[in-house]
C-alpha atoms as a PDB file:
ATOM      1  CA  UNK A   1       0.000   0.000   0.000  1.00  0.00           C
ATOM      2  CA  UNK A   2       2.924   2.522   0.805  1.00  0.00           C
ATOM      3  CA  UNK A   3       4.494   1.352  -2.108  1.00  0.00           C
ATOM      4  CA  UNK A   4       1.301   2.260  -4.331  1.00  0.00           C
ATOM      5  CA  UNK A   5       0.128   5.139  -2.578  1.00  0.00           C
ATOM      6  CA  UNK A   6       3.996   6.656  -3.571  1.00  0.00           C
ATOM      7  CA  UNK A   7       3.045   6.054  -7.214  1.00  0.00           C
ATOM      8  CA  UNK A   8       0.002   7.903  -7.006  1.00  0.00           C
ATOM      9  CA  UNK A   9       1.343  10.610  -5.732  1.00  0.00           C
ATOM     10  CA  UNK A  10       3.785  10.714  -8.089  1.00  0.00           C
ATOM     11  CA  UNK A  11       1.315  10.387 -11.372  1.00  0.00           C
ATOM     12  CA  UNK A  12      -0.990  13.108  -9.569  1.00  0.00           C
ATOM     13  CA  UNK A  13       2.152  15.632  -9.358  1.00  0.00           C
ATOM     14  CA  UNK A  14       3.381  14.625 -12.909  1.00  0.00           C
ATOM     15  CA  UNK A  15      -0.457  15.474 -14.039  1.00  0.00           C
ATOM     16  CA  UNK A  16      -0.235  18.985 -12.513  1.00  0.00           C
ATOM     17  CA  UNK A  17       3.325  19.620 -13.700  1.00  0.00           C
ATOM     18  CA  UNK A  18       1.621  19.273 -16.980  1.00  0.00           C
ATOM     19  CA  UNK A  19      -1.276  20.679 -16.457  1.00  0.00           C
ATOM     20  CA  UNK A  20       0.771  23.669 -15.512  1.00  0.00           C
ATOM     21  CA  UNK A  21       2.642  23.335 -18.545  1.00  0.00           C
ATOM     22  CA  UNK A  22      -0.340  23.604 -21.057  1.00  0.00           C
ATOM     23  CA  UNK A  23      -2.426  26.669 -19.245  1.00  0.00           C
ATOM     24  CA  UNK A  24       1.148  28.768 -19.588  1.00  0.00           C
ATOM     25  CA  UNK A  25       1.017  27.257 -23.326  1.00  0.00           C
ATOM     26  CA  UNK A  26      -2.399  28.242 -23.671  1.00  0.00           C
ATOM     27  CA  UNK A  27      -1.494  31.703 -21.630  1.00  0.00           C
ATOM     28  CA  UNK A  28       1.398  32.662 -24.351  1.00  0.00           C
ATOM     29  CA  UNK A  29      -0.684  32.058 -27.272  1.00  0.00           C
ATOM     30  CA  UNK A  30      -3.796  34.335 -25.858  1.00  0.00           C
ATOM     31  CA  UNK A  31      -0.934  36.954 -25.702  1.00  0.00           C
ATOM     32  CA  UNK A  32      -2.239  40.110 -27.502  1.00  0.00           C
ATOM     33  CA  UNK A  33       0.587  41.834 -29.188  1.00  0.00           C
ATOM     34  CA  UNK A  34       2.619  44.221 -28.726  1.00  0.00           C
ATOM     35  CA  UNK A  35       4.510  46.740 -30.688  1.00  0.00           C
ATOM     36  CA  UNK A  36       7.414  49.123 -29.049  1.00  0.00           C
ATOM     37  CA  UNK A  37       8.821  51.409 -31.454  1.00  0.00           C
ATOM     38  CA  UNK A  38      11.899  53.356 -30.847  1.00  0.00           C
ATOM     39  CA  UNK A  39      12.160  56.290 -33.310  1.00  0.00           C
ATOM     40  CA  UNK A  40      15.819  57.908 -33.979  1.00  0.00           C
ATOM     41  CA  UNK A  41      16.592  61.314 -33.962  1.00  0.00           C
ATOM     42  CA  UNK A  42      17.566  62.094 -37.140  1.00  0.00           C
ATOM     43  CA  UNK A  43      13.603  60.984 -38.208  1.00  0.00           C
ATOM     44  CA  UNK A  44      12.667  63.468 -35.526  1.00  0.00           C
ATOM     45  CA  UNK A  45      14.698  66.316 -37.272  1.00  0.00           C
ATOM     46  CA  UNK A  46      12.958  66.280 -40.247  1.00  0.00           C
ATOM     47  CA  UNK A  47       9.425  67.570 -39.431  1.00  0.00           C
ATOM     48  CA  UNK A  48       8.038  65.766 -42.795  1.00  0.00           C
ATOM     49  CA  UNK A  49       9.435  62.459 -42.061  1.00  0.00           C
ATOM     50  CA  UNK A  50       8.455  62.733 -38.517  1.00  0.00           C
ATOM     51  CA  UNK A  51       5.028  63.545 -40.114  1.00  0.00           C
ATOM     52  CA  UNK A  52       4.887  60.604 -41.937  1.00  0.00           C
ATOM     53  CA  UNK A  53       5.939  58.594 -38.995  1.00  0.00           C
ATOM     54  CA  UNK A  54       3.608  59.376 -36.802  1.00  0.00           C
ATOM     55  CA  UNK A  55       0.782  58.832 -39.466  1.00  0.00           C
ATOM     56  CA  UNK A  56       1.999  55.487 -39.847  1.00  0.00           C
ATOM     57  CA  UNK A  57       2.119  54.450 -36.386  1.00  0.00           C
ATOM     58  CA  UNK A  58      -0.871  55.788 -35.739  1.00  0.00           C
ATOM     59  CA  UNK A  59      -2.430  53.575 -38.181  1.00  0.00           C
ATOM     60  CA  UNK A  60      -0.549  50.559 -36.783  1.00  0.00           C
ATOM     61  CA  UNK A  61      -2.763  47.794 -35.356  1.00  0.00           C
ATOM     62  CA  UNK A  62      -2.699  46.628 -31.708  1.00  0.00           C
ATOM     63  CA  UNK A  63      -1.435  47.849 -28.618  1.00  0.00           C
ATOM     64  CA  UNK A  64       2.215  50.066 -28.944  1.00  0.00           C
ATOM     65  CA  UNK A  65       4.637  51.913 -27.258  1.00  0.00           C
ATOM     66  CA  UNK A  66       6.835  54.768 -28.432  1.00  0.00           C
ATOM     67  CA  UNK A  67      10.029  55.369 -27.428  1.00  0.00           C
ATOM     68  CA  UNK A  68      12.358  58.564 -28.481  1.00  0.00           C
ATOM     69  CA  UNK A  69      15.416  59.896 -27.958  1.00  0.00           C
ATOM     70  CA  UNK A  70      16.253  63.137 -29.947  1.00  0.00           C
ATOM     71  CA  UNK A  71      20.166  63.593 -29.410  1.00  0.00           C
ATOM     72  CA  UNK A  72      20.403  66.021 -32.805  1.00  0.00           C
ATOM     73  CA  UNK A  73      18.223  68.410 -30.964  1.00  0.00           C
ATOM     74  CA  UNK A  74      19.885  68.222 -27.447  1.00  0.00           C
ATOM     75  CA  UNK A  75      23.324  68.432 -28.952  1.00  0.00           C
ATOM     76  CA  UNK A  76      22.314  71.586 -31.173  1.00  0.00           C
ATOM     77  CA  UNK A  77      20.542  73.566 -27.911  1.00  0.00           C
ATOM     78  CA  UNK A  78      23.962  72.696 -25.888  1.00  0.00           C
ATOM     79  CA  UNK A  79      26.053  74.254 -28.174  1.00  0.00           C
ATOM     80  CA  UNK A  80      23.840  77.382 -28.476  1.00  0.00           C
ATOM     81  CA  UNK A  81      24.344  77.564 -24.770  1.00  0.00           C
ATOM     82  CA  UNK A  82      28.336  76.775 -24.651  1.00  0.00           C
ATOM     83  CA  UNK A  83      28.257  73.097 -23.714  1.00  0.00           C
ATOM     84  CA  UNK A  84      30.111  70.756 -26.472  1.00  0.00           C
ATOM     85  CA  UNK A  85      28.541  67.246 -26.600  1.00  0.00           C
ATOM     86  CA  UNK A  86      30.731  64.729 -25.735  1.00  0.00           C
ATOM     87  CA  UNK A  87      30.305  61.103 -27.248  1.00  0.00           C
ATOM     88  CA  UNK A  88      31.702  57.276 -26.576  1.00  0.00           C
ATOM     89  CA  UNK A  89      30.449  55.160 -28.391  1.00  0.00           C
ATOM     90  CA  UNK A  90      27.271  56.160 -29.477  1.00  0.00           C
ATOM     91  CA  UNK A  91      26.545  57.210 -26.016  1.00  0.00           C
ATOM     92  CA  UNK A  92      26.899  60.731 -24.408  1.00  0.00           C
ATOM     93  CA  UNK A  93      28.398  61.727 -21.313  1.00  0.00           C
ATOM     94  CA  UNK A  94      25.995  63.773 -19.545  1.00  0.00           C
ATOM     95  CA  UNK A  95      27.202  66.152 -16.629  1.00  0.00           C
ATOM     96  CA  UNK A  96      24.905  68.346 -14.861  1.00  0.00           C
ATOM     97  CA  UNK A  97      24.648  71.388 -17.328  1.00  0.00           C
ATOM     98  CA  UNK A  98      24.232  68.583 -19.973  1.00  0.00           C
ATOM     99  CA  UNK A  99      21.536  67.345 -18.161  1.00  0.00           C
ATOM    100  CA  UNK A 100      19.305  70.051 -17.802  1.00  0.00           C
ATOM    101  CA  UNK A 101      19.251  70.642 -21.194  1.00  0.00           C
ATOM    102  CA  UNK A 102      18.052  67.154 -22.519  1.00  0.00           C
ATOM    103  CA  UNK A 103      15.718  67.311 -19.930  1.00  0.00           C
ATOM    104  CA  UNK A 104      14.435  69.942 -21.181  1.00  0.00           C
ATOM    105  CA  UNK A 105      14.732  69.057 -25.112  1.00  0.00           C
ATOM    106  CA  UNK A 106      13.700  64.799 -24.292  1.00  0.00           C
ATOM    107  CA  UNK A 107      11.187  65.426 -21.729  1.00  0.00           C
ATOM    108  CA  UNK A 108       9.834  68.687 -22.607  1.00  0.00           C
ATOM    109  CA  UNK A 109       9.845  69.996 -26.320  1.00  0.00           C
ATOM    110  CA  UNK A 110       9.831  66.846 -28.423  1.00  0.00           C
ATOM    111  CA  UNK A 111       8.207  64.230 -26.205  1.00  0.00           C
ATOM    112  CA  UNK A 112       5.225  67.020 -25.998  1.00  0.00           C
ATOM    113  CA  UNK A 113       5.313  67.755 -29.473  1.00  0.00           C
ATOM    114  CA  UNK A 114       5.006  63.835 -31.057  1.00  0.00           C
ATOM    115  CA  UNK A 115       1.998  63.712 -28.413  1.00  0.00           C
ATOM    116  CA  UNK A 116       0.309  67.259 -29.476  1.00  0.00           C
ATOM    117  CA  UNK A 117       0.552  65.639 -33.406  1.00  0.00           C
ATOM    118  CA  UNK A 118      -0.476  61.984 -32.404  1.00  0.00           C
ATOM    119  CA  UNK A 119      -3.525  63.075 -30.656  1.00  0.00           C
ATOM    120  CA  UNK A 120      -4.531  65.436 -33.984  1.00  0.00           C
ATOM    121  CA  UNK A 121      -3.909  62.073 -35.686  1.00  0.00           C
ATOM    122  CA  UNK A 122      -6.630  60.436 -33.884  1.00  0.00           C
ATOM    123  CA  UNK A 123      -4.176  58.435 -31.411  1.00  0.00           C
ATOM    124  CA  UNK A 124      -4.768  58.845 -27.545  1.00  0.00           C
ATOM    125  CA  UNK A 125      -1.199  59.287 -26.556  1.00  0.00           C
ATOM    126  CA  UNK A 126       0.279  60.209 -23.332  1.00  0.00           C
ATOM    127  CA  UNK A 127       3.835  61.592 -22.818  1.00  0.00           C
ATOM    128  CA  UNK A 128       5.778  60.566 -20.123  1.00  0.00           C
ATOM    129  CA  UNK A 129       9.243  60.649 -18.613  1.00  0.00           C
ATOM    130  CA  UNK A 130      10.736  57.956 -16.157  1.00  0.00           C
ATOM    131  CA  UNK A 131      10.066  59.878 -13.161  1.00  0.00           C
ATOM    132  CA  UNK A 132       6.229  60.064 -14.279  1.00  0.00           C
ATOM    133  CA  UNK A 133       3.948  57.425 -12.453  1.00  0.00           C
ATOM    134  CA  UNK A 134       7.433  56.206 -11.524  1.00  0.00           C
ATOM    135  CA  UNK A 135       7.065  54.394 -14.440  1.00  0.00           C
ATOM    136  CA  UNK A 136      11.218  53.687 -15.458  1.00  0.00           C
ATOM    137  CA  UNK A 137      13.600  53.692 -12.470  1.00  0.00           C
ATOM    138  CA  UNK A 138      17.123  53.552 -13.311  1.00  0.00           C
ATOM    139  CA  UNK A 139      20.388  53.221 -11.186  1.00  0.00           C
ATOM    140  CA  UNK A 140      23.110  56.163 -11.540  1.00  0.00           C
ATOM    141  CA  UNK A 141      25.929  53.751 -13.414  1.00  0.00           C
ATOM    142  CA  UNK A 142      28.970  53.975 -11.425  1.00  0.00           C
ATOM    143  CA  UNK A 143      32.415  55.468 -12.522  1.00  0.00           C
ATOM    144  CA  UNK A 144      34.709  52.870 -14.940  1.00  0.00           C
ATOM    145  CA  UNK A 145      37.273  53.548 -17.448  1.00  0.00           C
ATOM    146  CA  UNK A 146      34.512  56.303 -18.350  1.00  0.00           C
ATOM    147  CA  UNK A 147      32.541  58.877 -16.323  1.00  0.00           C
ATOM    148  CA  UNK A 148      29.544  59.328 -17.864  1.00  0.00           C
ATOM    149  CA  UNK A 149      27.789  61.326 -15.179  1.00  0.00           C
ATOM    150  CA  UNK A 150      24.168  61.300 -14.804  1.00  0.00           C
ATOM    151  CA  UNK A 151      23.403  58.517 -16.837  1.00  0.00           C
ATOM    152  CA  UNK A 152      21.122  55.870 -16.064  1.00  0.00           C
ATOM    153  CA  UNK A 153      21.251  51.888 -15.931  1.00  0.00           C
ATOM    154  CA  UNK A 154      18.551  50.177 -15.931  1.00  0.00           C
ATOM    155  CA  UNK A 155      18.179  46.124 -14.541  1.00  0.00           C
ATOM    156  CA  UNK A 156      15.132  43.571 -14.767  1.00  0.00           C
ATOM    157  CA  UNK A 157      12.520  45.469 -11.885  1.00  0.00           C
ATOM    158  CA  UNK A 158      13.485  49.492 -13.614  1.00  0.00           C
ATOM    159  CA  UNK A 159      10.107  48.852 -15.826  1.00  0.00           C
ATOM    160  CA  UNK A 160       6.507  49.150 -14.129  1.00  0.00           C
ATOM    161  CA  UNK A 161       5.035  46.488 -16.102  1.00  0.00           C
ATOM    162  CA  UNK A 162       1.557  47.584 -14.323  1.00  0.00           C
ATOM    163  CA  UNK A 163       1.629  51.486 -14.745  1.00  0.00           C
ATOM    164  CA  UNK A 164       2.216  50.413 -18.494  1.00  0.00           C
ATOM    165  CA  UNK A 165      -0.272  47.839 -18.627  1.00  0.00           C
ATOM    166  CA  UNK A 166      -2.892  50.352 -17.121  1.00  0.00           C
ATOM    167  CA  UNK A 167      -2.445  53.076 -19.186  1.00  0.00           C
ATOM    168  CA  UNK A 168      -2.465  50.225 -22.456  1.00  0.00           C
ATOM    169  CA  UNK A 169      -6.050  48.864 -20.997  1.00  0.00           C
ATOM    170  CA  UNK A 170      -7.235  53.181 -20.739  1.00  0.00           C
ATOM    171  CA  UNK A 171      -6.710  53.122 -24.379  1.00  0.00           C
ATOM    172  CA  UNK A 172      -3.723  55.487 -24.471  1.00  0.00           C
ATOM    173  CA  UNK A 173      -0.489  54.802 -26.082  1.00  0.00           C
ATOM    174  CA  UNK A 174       2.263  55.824 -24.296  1.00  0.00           C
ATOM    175  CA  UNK A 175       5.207  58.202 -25.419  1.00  0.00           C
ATOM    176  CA  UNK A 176       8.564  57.215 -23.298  1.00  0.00           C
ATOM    177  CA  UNK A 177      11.567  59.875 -23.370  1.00  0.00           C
ATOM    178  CA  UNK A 178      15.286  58.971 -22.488  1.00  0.00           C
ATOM    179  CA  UNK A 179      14.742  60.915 -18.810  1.00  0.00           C
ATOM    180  CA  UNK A 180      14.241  58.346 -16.198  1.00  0.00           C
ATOM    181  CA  UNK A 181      14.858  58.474 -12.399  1.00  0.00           C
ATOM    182  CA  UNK A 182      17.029  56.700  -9.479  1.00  0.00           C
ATOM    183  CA  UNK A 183      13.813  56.994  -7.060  1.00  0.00           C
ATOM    184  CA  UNK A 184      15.525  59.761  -4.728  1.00  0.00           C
ATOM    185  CA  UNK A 185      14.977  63.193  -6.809  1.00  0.00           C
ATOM    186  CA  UNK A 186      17.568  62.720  -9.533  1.00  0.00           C
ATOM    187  CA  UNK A 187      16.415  62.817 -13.090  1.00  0.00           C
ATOM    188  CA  UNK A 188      19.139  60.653 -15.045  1.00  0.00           C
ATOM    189  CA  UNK A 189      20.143  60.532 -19.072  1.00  0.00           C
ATOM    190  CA  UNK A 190      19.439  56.686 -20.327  1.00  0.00           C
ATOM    191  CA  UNK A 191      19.768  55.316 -23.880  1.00  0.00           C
ATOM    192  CA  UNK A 192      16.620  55.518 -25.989  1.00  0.00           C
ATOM    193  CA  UNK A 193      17.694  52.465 -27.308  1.00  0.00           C
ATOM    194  CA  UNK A 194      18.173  50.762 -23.886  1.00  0.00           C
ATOM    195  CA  UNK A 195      14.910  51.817 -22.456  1.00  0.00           C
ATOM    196  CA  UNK A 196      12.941  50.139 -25.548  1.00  0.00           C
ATOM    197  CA  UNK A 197      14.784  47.095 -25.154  1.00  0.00           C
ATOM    198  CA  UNK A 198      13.718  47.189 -21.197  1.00  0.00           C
ATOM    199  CA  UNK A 199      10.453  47.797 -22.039  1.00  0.00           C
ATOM    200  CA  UNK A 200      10.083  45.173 -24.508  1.00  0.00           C
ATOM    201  CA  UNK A 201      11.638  42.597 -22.380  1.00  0.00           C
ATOM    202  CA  UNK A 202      10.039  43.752 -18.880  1.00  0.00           C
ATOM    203  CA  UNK A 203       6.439  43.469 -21.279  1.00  0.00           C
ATOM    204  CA  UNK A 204       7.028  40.176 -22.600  1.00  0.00           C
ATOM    205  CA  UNK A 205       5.555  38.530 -19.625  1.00  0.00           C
ATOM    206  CA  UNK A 206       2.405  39.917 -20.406  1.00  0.00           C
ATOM    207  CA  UNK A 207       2.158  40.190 -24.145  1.00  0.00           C
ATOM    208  CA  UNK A 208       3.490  38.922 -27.373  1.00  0.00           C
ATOM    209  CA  UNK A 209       6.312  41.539 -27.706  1.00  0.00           C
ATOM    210  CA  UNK A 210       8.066  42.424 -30.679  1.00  0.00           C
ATOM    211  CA  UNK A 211      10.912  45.966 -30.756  1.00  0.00           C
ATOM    212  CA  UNK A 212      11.209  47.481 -33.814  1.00  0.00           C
ATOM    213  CA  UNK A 213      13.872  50.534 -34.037  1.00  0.00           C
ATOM    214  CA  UNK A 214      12.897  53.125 -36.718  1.00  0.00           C
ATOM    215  CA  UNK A 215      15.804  55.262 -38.219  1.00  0.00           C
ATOM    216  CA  UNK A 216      16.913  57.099 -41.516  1.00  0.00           C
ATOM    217  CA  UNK A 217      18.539  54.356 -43.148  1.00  0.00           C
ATOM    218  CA  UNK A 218      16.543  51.030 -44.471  1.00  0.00           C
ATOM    219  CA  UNK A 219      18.427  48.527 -42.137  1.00  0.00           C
ATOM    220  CA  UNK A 220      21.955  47.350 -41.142  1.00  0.00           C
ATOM    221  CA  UNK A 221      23.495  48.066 -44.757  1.00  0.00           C
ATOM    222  CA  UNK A 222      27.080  46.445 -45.781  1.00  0.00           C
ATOM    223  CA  UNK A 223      27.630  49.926 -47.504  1.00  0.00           C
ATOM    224  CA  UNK A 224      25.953  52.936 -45.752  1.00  0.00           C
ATOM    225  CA  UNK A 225      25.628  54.406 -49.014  1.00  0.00           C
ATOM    226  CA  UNK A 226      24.002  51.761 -50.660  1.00  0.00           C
ATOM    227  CA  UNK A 227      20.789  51.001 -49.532  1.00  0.00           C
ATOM    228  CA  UNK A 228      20.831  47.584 -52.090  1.00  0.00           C
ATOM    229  CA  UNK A 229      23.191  46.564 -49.583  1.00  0.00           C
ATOM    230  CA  UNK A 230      20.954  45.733 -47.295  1.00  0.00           C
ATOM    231  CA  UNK A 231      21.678  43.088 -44.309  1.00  0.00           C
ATOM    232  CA  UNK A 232      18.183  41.260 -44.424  1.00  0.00           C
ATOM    233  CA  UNK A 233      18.872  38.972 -41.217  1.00  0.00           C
ATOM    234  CA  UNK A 234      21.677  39.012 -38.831  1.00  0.00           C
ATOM    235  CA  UNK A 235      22.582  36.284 -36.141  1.00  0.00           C
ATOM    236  CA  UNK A 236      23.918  37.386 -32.655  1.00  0.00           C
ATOM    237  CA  UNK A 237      26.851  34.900 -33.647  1.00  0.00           C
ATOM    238  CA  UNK A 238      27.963  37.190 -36.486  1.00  0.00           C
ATOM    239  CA  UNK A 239      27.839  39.776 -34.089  1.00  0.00           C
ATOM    240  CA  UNK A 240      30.946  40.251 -33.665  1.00  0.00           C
ATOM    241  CA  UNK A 241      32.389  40.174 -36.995  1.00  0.00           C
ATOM    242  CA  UNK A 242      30.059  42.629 -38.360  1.00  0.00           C
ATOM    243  CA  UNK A 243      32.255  45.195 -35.618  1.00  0.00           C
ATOM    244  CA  UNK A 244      35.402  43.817 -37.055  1.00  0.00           C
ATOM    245  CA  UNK A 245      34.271  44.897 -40.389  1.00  0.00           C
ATOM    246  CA  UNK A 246      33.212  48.246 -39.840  1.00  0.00           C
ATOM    247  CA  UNK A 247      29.450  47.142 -41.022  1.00  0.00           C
ATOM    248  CA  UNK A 248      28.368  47.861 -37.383  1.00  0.00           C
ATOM    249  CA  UNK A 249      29.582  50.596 -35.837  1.00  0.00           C
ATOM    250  CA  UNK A 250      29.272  53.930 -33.464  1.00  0.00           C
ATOM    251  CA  UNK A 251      25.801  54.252 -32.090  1.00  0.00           C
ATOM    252  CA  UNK A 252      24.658  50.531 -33.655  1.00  0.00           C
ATOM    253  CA  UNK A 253      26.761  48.615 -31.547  1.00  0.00           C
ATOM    254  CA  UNK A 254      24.798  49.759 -28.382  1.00  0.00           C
ATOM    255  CA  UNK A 255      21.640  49.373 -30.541  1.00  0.00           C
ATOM    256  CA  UNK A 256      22.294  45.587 -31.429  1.00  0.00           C
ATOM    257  CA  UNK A 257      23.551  44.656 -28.135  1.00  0.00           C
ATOM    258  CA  UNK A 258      20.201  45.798 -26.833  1.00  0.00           C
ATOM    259  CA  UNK A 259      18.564  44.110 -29.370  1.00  0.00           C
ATOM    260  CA  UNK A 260      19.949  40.932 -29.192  1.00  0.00           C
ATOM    261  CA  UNK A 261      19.582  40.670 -25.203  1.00  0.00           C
ATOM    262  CA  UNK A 262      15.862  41.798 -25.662  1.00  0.00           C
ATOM    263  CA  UNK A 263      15.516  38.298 -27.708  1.00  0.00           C
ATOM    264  CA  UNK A 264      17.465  36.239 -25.655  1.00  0.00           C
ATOM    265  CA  UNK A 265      15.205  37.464 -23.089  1.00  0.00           C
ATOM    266  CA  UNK A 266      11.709  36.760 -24.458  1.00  0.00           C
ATOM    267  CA  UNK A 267      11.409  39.556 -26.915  1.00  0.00           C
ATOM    268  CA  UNK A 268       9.977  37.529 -30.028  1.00  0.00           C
ATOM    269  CA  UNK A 269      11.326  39.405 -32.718  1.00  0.00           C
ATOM    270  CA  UNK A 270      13.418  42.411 -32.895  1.00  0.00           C
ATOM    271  CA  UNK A 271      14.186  44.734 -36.220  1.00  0.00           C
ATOM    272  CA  UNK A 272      15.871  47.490 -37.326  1.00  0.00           C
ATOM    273  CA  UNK A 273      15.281  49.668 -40.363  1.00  0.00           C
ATOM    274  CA  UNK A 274      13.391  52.968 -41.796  1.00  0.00           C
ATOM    275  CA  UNK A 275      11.111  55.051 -40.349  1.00  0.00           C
ATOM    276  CA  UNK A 276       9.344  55.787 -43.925  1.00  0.00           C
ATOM    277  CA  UNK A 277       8.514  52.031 -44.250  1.00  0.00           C
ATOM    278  CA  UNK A 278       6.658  51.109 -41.339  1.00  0.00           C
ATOM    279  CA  UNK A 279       3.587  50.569 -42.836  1.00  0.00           C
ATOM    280  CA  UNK A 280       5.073  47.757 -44.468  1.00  0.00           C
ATOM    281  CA  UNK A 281       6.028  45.898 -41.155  1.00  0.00           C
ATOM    282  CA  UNK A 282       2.443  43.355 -41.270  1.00  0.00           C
ATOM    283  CA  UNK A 283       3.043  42.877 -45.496  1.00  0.00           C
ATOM    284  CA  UNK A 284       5.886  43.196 -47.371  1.00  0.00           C
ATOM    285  CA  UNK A 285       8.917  42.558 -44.318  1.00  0.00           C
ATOM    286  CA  UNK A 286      11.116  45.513 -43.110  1.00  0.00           C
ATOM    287  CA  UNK A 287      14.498  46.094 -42.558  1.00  0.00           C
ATOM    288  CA  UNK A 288      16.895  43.665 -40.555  1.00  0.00           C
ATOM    289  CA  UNK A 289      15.567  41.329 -38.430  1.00  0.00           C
ATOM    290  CA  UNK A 290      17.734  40.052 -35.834  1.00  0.00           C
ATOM    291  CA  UNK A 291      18.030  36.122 -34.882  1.00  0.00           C
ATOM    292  CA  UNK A 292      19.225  34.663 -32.232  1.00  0.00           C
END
């Protein structure tokens, strides 16, 4: 009797184990989707393009997210008021005068400025910064080889999956800036890029995420002059010799990192290409897509 009472115990457990194992199946594929969209600055520039953009998002099915940087901007302001941007790898060091002015350019002029033209679209968006609804927190990253002041890092708990879920249940599409905060009164600088990735990743527990970074140029292009040239898919294992090549380079080494850690983290599919060509995302493919 001991013996056989074991074994039924044993079935019963292996029956919930797998049990378990269909309802999270069954879970993941009642995921509704999810789009975040990271737009690049040099689309945000040019007031047609942006136009466009925005038009095309707008008309994007499902729930999204839009995330912006707008480092042309913030760079151009700085050096109207005697502060020289200063880059490392595609990512700027930000001290306290630097700060305050892409605070003031992120959070402020252009984050309030896609919203104004996405709500005369017909899209309920709401602006926000890190700090807002305490939606992004971020962690000061500490000195290294490079000081890059008040810039922000941001780990696996940064994203409020529930503020974000909320506001995508109210209907309204949220706007993230590159200003987030460490949770005691100091607004920190933190890659557009990054924060997209986060967001994808930290959402992917509730929805069927896929990132999709929208820039100037059609994709990851062998020749940045020749948009034939094209890099249609792009494996994290050639990673690494796409650097030693010069194909990937400056700000889209940051940008594939991010992208490639979104995936291995649950992001289903991640892509890179141009802003004009969004529309074709659902129908004719777009840009690079990156495998893992």
């Amino acid at each position: 009797m001991g013996s056989a009472g074991c074994f039924e115990r044993l079935v019963t457990k292996l029956n919930l184990e797998s049990a378990q194992q269909q309802v999270l199946k069954c879970k993941k594929h009642r995921m509704k989707q999810l789009t975040i969209i990271k737009i690049g600055g040099n689309v945000i520039d040019n007031s047609q393009k942006l136009h466009q953009f925005l038009l095309d998002f707008t008309a994007l099915p499902g729930d999204k997210i839009l995330v912006h940087g707008g480092g042309k901007i913030a760079s151009e302001l700085g050096v109207s008021l005697g502060i020289e941007p200063k880059m490392v790898d595609g990512r700027r060091i930000t001290d306290i005068e630097t700060l305050r002015v892409v605070t003031m350019v992120y959070a402020g002029l252009i984050n309030k400025n896609m919203v104004a033209q996405l709500q005369a679209k017909g899209c309920n968006a709401i602006g926000l910064s890190g700090a807002d609804g305490n939606v992004i927190k971020a962690v000061k990253r500490p000195v290294g080889k490079v000081d890059y002041g008040f810039v922000g890092d941001l780990d696996e708990s940064s994203v409020s999956v529930a503020t974000l879920d909320s506001l995508l249940k109210s209907n309204l599409i949220p706007v993230l800036c590159a200003i987030t905060h460490d949770g005691d009164t100091q607004l920190l600088n933190t890659n557009a890029d990054t924060i997209a990735s986060a967001v994808a990743v930290a959402m992917s527990s509730s929805y069927d995420t896929r990132l999709v970074y929208c820039f100037e140029k059609k994709g990851v292009l062998r020749d940045v002059d020749d948009e034939l040239s094209l890099v249609t898919e792009i494996r994290r294992s050639a990673f690494e010799s796409l650097q030693e090549e010069g194909i990937v380079s400056g700000g889209m080494i940051p940008k594939l990192h991010n992208a490639f850690e979104a995936i291995r983290q649950g992001v289903k599919a991640v892509y890179i290409g141009k802003a004009d060509e969004l529309a074709q995302i659902d129908t004719q493919g777009f840009g690079t897509r990156l495998i893992a």
